[in-house]
C-alpha atoms as a PDB file:
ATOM      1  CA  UNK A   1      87.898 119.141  94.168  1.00  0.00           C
ATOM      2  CA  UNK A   2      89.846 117.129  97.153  1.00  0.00           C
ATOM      3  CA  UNK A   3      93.128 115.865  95.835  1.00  0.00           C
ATOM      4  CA  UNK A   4      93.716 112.998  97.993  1.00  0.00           C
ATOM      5  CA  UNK A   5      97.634 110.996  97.565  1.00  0.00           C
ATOM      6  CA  UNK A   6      97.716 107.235  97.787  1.00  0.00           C
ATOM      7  CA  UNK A   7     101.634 106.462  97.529  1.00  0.00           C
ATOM      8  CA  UNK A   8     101.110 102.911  97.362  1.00  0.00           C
ATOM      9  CA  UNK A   9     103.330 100.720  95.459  1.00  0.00           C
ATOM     10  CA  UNK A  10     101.959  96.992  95.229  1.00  0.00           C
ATOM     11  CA  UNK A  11     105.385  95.382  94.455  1.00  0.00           C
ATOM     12  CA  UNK A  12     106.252  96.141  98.213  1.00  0.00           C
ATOM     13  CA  UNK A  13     108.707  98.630  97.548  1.00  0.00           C
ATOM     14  CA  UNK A  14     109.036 102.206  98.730  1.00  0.00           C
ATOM     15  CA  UNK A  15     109.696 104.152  95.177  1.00  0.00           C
ATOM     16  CA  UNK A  16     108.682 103.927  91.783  1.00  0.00           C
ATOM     17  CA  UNK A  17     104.855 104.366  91.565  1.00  0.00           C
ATOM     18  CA  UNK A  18     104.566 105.288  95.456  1.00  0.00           C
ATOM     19  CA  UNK A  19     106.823 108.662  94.400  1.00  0.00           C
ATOM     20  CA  UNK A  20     104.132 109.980  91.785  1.00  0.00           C
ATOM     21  CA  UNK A  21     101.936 112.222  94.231  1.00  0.00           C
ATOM     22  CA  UNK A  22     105.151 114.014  95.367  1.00  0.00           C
ATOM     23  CA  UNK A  23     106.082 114.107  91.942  1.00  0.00           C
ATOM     24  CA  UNK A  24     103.428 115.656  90.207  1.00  0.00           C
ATOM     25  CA  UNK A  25     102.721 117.958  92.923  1.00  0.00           C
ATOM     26  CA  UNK A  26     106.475 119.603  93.161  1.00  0.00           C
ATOM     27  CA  UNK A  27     105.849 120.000  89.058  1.00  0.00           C
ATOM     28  CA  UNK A  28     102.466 122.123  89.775  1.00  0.00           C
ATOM     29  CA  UNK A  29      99.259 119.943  89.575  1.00  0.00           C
ATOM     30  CA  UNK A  30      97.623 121.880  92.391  1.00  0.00           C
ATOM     31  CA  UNK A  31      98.007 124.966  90.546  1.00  0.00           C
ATOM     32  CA  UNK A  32      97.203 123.761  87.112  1.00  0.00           C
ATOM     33  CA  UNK A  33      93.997 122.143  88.214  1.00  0.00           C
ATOM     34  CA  UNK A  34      92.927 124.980  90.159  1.00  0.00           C
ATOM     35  CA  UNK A  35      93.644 127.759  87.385  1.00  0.00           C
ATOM     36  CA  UNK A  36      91.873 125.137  85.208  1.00  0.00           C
ATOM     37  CA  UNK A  37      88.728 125.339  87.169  1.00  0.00           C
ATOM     38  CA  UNK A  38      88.657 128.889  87.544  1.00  0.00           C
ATOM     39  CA  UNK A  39      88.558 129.013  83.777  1.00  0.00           C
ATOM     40  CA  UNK A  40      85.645 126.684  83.350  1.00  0.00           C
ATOM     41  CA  UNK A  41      82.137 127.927  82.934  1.00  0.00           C
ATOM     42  CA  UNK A  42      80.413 128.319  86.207  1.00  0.00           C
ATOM     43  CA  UNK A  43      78.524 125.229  87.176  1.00  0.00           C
ATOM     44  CA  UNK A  44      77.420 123.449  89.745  1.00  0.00           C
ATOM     45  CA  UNK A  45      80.144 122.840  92.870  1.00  0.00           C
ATOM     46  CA  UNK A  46      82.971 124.951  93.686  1.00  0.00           C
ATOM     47  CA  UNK A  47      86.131 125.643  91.578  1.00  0.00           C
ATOM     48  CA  UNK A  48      88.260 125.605  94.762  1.00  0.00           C
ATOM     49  CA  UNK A  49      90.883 122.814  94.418  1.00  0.00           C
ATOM     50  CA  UNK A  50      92.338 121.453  97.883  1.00  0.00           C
ATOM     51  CA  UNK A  51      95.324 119.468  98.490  1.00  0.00           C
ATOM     52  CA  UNK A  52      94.266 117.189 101.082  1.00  0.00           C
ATOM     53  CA  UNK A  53      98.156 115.696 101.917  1.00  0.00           C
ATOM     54  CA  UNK A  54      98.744 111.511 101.838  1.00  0.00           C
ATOM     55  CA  UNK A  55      96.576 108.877 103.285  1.00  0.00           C
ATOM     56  CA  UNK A  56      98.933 106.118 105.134  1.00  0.00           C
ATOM     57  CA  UNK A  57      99.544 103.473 102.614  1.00  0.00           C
ATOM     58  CA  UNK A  58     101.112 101.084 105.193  1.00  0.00           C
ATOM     59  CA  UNK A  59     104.757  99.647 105.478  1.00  0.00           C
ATOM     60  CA  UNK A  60     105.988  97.942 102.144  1.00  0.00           C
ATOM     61  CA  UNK A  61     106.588  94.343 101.639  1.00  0.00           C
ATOM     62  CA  UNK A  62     108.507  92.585  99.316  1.00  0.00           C
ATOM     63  CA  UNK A  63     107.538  89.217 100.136  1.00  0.00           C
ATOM     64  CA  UNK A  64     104.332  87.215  98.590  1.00  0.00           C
ATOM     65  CA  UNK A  65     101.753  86.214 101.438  1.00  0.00           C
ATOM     66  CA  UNK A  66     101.705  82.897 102.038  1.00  0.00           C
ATOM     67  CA  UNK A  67      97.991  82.210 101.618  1.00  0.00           C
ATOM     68  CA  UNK A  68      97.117  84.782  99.452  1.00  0.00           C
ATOM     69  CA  UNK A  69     100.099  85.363  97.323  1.00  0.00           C
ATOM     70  CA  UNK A  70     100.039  88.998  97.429  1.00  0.00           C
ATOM     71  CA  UNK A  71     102.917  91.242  98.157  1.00  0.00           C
ATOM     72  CA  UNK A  72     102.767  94.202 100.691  1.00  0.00           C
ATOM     73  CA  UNK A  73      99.257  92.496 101.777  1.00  0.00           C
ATOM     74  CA  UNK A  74      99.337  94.604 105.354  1.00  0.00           C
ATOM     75  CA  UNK A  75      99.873  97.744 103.513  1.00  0.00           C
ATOM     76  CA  UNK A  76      97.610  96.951 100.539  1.00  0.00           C
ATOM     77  CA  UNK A  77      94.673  96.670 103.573  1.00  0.00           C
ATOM     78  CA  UNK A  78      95.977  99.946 105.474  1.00  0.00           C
ATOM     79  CA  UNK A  79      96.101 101.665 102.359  1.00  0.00           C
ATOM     80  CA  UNK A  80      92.114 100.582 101.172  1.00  0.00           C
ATOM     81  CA  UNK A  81      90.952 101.313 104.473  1.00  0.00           C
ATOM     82  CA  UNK A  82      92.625 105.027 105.142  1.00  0.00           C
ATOM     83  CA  UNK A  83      91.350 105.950 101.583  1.00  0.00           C
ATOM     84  CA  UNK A  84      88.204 104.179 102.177  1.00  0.00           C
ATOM     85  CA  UNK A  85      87.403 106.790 104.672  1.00  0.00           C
ATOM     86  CA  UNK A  86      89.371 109.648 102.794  1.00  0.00           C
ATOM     87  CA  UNK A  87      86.706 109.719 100.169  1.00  0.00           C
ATOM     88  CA  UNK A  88      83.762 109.267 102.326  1.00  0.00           C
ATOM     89  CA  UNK A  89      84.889 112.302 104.231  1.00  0.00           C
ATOM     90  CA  UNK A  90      85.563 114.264 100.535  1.00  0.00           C
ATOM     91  CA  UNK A  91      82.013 113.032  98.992  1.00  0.00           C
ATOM     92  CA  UNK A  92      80.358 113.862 102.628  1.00  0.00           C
ATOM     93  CA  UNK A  93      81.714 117.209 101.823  1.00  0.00           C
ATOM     94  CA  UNK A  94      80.328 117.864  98.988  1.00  0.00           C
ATOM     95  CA  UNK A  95      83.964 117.847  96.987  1.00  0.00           C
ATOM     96  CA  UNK A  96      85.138 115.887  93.995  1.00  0.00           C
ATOM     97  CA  UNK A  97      88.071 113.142  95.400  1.00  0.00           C
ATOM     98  CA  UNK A  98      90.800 112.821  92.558  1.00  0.00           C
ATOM     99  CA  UNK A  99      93.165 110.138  94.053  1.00  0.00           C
ATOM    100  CA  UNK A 100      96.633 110.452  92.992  1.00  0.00           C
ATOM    101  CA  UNK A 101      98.691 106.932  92.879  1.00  0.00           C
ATOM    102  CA  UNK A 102     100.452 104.994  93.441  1.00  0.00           C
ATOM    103  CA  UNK A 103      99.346 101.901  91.617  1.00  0.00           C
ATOM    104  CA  UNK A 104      96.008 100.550  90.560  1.00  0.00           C
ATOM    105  CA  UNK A 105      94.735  98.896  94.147  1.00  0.00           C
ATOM    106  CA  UNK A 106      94.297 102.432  95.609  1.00  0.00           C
ATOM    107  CA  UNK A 107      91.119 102.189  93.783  1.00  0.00           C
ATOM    108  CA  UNK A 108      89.144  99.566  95.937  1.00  0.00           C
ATOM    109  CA  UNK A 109      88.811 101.811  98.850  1.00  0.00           C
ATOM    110  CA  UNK A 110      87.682 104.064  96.676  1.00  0.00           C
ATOM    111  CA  UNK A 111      84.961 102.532  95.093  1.00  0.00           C
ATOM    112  CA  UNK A 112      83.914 101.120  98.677  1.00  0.00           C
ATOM    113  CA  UNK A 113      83.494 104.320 100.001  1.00  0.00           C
ATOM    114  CA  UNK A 114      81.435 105.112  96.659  1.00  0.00           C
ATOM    115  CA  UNK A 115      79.351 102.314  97.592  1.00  0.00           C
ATOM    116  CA  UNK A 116      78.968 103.105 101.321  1.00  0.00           C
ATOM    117  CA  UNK A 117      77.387 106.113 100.338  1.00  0.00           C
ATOM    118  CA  UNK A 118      75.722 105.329  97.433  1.00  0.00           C
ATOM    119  CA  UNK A 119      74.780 101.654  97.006  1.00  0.00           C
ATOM    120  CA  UNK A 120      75.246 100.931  93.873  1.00  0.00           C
ATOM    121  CA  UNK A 121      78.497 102.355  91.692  1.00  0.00           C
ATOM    122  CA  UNK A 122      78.864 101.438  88.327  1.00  0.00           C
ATOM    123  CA  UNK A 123      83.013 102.206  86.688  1.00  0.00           C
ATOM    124  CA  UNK A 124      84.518 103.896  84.082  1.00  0.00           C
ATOM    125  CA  UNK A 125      88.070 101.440  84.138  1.00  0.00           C
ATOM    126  CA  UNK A 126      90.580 102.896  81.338  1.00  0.00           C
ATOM    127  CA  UNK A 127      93.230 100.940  81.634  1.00  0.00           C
ATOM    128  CA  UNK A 128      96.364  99.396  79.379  1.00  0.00           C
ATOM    129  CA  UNK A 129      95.245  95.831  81.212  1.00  0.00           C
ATOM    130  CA  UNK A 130      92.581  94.260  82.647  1.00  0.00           C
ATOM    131  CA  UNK A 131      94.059  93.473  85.914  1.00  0.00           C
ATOM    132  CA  UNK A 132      91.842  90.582  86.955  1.00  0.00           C
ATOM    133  CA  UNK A 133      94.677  87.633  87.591  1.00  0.00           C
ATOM    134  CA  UNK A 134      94.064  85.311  90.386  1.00  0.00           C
ATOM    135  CA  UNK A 135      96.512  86.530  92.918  1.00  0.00           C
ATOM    136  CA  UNK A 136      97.978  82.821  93.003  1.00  0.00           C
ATOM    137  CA  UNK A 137      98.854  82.760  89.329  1.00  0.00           C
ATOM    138  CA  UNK A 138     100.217  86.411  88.960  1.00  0.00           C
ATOM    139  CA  UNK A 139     103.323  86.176  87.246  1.00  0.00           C
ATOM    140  CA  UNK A 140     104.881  89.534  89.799  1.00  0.00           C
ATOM    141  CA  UNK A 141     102.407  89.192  93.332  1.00  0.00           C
ATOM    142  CA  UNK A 142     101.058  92.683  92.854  1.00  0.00           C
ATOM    143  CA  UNK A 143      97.212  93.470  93.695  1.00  0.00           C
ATOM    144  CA  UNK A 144      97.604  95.943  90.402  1.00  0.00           C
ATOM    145  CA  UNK A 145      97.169  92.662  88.754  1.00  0.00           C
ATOM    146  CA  UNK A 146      94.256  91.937  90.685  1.00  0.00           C
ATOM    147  CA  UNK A 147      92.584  94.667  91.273  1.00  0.00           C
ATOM    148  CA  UNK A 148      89.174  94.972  89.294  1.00  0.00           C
ATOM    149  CA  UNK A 149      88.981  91.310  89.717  1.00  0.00           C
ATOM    150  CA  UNK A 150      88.570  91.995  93.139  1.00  0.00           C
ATOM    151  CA  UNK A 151      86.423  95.171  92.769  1.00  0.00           C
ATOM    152  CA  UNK A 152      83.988  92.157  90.689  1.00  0.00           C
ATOM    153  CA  UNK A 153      83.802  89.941  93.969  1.00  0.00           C
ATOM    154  CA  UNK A 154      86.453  87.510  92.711  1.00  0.00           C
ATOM    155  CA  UNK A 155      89.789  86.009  94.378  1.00  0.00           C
ATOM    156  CA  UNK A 156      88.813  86.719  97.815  1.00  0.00           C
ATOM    157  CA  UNK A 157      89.007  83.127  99.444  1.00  0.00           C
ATOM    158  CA  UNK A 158      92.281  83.144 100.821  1.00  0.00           C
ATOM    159  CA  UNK A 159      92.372  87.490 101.855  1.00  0.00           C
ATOM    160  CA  UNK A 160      91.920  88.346 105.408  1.00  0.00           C
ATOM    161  CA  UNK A 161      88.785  89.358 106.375  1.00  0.00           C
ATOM    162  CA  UNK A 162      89.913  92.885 107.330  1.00  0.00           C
ATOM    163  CA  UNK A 163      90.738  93.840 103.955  1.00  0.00           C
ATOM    164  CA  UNK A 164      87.494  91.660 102.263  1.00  0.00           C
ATOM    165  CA  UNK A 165      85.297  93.610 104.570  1.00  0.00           C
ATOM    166  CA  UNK A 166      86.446  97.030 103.095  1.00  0.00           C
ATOM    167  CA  UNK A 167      86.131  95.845  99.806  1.00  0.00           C
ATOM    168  CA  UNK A 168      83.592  96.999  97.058  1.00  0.00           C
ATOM    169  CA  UNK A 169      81.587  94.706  94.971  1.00  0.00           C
ATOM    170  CA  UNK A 170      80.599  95.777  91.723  1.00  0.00           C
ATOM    171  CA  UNK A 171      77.376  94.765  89.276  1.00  0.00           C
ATOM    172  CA  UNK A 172      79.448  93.438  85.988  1.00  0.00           C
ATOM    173  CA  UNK A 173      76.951  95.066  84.105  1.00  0.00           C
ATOM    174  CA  UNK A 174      77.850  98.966  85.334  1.00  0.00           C
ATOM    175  CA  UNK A 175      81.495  98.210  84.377  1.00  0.00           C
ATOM    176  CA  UNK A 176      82.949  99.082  81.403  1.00  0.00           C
ATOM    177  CA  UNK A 177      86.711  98.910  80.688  1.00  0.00           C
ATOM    178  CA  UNK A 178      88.521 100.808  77.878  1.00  0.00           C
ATOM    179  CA  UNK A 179      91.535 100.374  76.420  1.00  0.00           C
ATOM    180  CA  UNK A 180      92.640  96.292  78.190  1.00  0.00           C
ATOM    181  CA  UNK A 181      95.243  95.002  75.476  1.00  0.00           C
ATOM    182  CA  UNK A 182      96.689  92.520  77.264  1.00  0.00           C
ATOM    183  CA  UNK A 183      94.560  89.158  76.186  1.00  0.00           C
ATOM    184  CA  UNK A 184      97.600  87.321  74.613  1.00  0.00           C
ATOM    185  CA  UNK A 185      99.521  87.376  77.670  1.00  0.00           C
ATOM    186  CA  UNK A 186      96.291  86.660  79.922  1.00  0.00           C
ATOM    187  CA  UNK A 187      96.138  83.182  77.151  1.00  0.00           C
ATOM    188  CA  UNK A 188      99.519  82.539  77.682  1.00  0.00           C
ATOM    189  CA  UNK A 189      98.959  81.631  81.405  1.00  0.00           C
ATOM    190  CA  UNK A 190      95.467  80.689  80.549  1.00  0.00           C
ATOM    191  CA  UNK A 191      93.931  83.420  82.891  1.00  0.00           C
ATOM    192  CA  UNK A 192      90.065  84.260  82.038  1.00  0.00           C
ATOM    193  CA  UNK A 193      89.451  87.150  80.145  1.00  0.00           C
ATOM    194  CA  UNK A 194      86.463  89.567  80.877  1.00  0.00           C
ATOM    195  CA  UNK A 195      85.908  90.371  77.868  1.00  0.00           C
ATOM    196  CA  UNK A 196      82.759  88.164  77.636  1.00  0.00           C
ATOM    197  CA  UNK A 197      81.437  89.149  81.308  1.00  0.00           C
ATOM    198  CA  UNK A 198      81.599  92.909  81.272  1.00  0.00           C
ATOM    199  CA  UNK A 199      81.734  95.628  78.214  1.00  0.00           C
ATOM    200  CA  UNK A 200      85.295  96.072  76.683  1.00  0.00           C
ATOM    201  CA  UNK A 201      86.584  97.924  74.024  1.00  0.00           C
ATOM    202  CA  UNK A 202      90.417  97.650  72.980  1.00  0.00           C
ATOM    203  CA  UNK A 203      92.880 100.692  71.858  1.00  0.00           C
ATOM    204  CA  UNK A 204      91.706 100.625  68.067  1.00  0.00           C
ATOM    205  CA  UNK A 205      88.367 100.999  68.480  1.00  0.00           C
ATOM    206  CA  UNK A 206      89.090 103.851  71.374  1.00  0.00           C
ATOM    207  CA  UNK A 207      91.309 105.298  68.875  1.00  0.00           C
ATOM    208  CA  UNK A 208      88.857 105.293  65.741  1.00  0.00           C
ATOM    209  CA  UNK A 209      86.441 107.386  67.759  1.00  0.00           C
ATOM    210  CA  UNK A 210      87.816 108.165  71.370  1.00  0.00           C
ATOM    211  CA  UNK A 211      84.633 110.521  71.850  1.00  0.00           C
ATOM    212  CA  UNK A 212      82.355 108.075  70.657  1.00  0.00           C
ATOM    213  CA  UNK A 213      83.574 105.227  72.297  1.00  0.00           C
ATOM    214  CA  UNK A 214      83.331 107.129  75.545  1.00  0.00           C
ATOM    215  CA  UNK A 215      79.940 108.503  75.534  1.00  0.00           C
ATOM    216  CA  UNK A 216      78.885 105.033  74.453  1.00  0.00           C
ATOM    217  CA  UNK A 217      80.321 103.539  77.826  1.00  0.00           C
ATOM    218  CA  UNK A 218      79.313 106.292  79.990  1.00  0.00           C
ATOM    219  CA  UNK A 219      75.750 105.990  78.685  1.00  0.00           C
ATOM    220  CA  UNK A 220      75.780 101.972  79.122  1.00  0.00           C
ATOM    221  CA  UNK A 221      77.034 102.520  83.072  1.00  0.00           C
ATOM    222  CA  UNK A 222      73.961 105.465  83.224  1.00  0.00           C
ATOM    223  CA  UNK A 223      71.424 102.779  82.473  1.00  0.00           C
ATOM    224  CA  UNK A 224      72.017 100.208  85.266  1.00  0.00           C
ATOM    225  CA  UNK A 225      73.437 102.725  88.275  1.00  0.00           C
ATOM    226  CA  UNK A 226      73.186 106.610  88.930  1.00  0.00           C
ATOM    227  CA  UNK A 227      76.812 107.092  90.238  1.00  0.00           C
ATOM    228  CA  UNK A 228      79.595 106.403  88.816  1.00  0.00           C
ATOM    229  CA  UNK A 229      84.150 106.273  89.487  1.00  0.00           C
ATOM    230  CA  UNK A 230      86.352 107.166  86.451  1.00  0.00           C
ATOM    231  CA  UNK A 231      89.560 105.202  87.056  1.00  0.00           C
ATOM    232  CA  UNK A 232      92.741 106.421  84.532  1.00  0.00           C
ATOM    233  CA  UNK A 233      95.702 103.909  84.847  1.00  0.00           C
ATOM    234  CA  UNK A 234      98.236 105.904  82.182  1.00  0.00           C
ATOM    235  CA  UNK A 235      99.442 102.833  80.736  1.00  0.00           C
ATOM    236  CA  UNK A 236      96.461 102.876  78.550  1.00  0.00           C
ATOM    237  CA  UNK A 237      98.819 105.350  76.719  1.00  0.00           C
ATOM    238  CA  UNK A 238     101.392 104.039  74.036  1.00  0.00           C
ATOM    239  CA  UNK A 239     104.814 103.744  75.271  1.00  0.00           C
ATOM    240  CA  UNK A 240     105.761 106.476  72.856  1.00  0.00           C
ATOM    241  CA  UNK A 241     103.291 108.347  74.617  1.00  0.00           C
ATOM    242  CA  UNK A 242     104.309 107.292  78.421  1.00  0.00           C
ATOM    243  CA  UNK A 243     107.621 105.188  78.804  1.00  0.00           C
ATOM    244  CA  UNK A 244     107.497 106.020  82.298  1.00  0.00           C
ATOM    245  CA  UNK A 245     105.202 102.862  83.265  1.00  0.00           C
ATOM    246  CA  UNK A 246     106.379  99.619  85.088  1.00  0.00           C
ATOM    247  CA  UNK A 247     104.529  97.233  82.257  1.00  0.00           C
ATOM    248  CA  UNK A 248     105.179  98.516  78.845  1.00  0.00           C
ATOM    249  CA  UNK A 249     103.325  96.900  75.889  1.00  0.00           C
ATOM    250  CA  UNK A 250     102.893  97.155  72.236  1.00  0.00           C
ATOM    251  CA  UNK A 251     100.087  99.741  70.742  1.00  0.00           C
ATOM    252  CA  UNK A 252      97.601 101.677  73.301  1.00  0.00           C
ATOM    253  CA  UNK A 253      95.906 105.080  72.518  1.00  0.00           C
ATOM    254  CA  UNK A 254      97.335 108.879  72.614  1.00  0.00           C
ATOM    255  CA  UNK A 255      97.323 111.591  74.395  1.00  0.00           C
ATOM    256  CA  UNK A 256      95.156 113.467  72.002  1.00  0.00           C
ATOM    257  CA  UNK A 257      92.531 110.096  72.503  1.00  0.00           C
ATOM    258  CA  UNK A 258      92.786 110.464  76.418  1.00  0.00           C
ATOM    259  CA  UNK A 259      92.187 113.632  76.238  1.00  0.00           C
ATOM    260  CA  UNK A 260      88.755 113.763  73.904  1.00  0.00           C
ATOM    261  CA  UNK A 261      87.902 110.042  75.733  1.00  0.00           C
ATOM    262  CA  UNK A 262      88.129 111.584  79.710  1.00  0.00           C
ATOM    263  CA  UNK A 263      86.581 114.970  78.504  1.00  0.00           C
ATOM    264  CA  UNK A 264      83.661 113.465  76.902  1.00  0.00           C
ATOM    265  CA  UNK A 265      83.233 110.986  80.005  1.00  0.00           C
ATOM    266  CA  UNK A 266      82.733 113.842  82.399  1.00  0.00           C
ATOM    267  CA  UNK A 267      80.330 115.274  80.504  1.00  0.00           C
ATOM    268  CA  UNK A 268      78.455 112.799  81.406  1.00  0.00           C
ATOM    269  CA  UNK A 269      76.323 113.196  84.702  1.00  0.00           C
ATOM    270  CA  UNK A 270      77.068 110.993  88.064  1.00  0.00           C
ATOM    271  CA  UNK A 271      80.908 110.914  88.304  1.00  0.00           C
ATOM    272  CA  UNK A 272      81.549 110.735  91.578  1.00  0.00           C
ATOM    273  CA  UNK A 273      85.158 110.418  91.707  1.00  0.00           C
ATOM    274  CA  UNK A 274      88.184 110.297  90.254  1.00  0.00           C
ATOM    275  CA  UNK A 275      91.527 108.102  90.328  1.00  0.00           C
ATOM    276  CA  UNK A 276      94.539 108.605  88.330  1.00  0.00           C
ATOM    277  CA  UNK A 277      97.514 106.067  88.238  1.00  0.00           C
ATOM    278  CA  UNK A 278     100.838 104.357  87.233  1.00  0.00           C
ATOM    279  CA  UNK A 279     103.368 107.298  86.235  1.00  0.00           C
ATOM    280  CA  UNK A 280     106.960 106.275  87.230  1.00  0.00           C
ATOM    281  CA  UNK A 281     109.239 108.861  88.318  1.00  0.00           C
ATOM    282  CA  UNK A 282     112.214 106.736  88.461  1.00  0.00           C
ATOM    283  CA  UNK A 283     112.119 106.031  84.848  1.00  0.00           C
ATOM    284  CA  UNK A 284     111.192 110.080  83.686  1.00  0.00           C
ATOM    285  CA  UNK A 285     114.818 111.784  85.164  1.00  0.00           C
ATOM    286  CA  UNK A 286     114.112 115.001  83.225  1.00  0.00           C
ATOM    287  CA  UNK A 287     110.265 115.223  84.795  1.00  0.00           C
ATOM    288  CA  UNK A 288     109.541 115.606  81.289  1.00  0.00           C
ATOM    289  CA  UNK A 289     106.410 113.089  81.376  1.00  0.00           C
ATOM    290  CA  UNK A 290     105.538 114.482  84.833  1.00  0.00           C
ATOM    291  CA  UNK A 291     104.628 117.940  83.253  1.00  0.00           C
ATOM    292  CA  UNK A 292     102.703 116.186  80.269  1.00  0.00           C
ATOM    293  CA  UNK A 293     100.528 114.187  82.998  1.00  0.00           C
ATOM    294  CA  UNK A 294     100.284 117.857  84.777  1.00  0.00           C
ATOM    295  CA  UNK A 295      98.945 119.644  81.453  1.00  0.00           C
ATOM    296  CA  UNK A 296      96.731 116.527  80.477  1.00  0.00           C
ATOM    297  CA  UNK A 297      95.179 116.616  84.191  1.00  0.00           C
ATOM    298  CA  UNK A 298      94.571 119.891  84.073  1.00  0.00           C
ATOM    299  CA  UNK A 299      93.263 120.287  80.998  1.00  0.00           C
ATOM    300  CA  UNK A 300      91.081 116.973  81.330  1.00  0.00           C
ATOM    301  CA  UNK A 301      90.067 116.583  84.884  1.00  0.00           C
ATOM    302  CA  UNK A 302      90.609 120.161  86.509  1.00  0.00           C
ATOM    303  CA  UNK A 303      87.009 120.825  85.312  1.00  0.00           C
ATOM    304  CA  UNK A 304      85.738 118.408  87.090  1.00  0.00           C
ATOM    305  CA  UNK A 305      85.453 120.595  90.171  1.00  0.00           C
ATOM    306  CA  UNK A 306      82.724 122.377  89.428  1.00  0.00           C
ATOM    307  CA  UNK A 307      80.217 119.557  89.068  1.00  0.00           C
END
């Protein structure tokens, strides 16, 4: 396993989000995931666990584009481009990438590298939202609220063609998203749901049967491409669970259903990589949450690096 830092923070600011690599590294990750693997089963792959350092993630902005209405849109295109080429080098390799944000964007490159290597790349998207807005209606500018709307070809009219050319583009039917509880604020600004173009399944259902519910989705993704990207954004948690996220909201699933939901996912075959997003340092002082995200990581995701 490569572990591969984004600091990107799509509100154009240096902190908050952007801090989380650091963050979780100075509280151990490296380590955990790496006595994690060593503990797994052997399997196919190595159980060596490399820090790879931070991709540039470009110069923060705080202003909204003027065509595009994105914030930070310079560094949002450095930042999909120098991870872009981050993973290719990791999947060349022969190593698992697990892509530390940062915020939700640093995912793009990711998937476009994916792509570049193997065509078609079907996603795993938990997630507390479903972060499809049209840039020009987004209530705060950020590409996190844009992001898989992007990944699905959408909103790209008014980007520059350096950053749609590094883009992915993803089959709707290879995506399914788990966990999106955000419809009655998409209604209120009468932004399109995808909940009838690609599979969905909301925090009750995930919570009923987390296990279930993610063998289910891994095995729909299986039937249309080989390979496949987990994405975690931890505000699919309850803010009991994590209050260290930028966008609180009501309900969302536990760390116990995380757990059993990413663990049965990578059971699956044809993950190719990994991304893992939205922890907040600025609003966990004690570094309390840090060193839950640490233990669920490595319990969760440091196996990963044997497959």
């Amino acid at each position: 396993m490569r572990v591969i830092g984004a600091p990107f923070n799509s509100a154009g600011i240096p902190g908050g989000v952007a801090a989380a690599p650091r963050v979780l590294r100075e509280r151990g990750l490296i380590s955990a995931l790496s006595t994690a693997s060593l503990a797994t089963p052997p399997a196919a792959g190595s159980a060596v666990v490399v820090d790879a350092g931070d991709v540039d993630t470009g110069a923060p902005v705080s202003e909204r584009d003027s065509r595009s209405r994105l914030l930070s849109l310079s560094a949002l295109t450095t930042a999909t481009d120098a991870l872009r080429h981050a993973v290719a080098d990791t999947l060349l390799a022969g190593d698992v990438p697990l892509v530390l944000g940062g915020d939700c964007p640093v995912l793009l490159g990711c998937l476009r590298a994916a792509q570049d290597l193997n065509a078609k790349v079907g996603l795993l998207f938990v997630d507390g939202h479903e972060d499809a807005w049209p840039p020009a209606v987004s209530t705060t500018g950020e590409a996190a609220d844009s992001e898989l709307g992007l990944a699905l070809g959408a909103h790209r009219a008014d980007l520059p063609p350096e950053l749609v050319r590094g883009l992915p583009t993803l089959d709707r039917t290879a995506v399914v998203a788990l966990g999106p509880r955000d419809a009655d604020e998409l209604a209120e600004h009468s932004v399109p749901s995808l909940a009838d173009t690609i599979t969905m399944r909301g925090p009750r259902q995930i919570s009923a049967d987390p296990v279930a519910e993610a063998a289910s989705a891994t095995r729909r993704i299986l039937r249309e491409v080989d390979a496949w990207w987990l994405h975690i954004d931890l505000d699919v948690l309850s803010t009991e669970a994590l209050p260290a996220v930028d966008y609180p909201q009501p309900g969302g699933i536990s760390w116990a259903d995380l757990r059993a939901l990413t663990t049965t996912a990578l059971t699956a075959p044809g993950c190719v990589g990994i991304t893992l997003c939205i922890y907040n340092p600025d609003l966990d002082p004690t570094r309390r949450y840090a060193d839950q995200i640490v233990g669920y990581a490595a319990g969760a995701l440091g196996p990963a690096s044997r497959r």
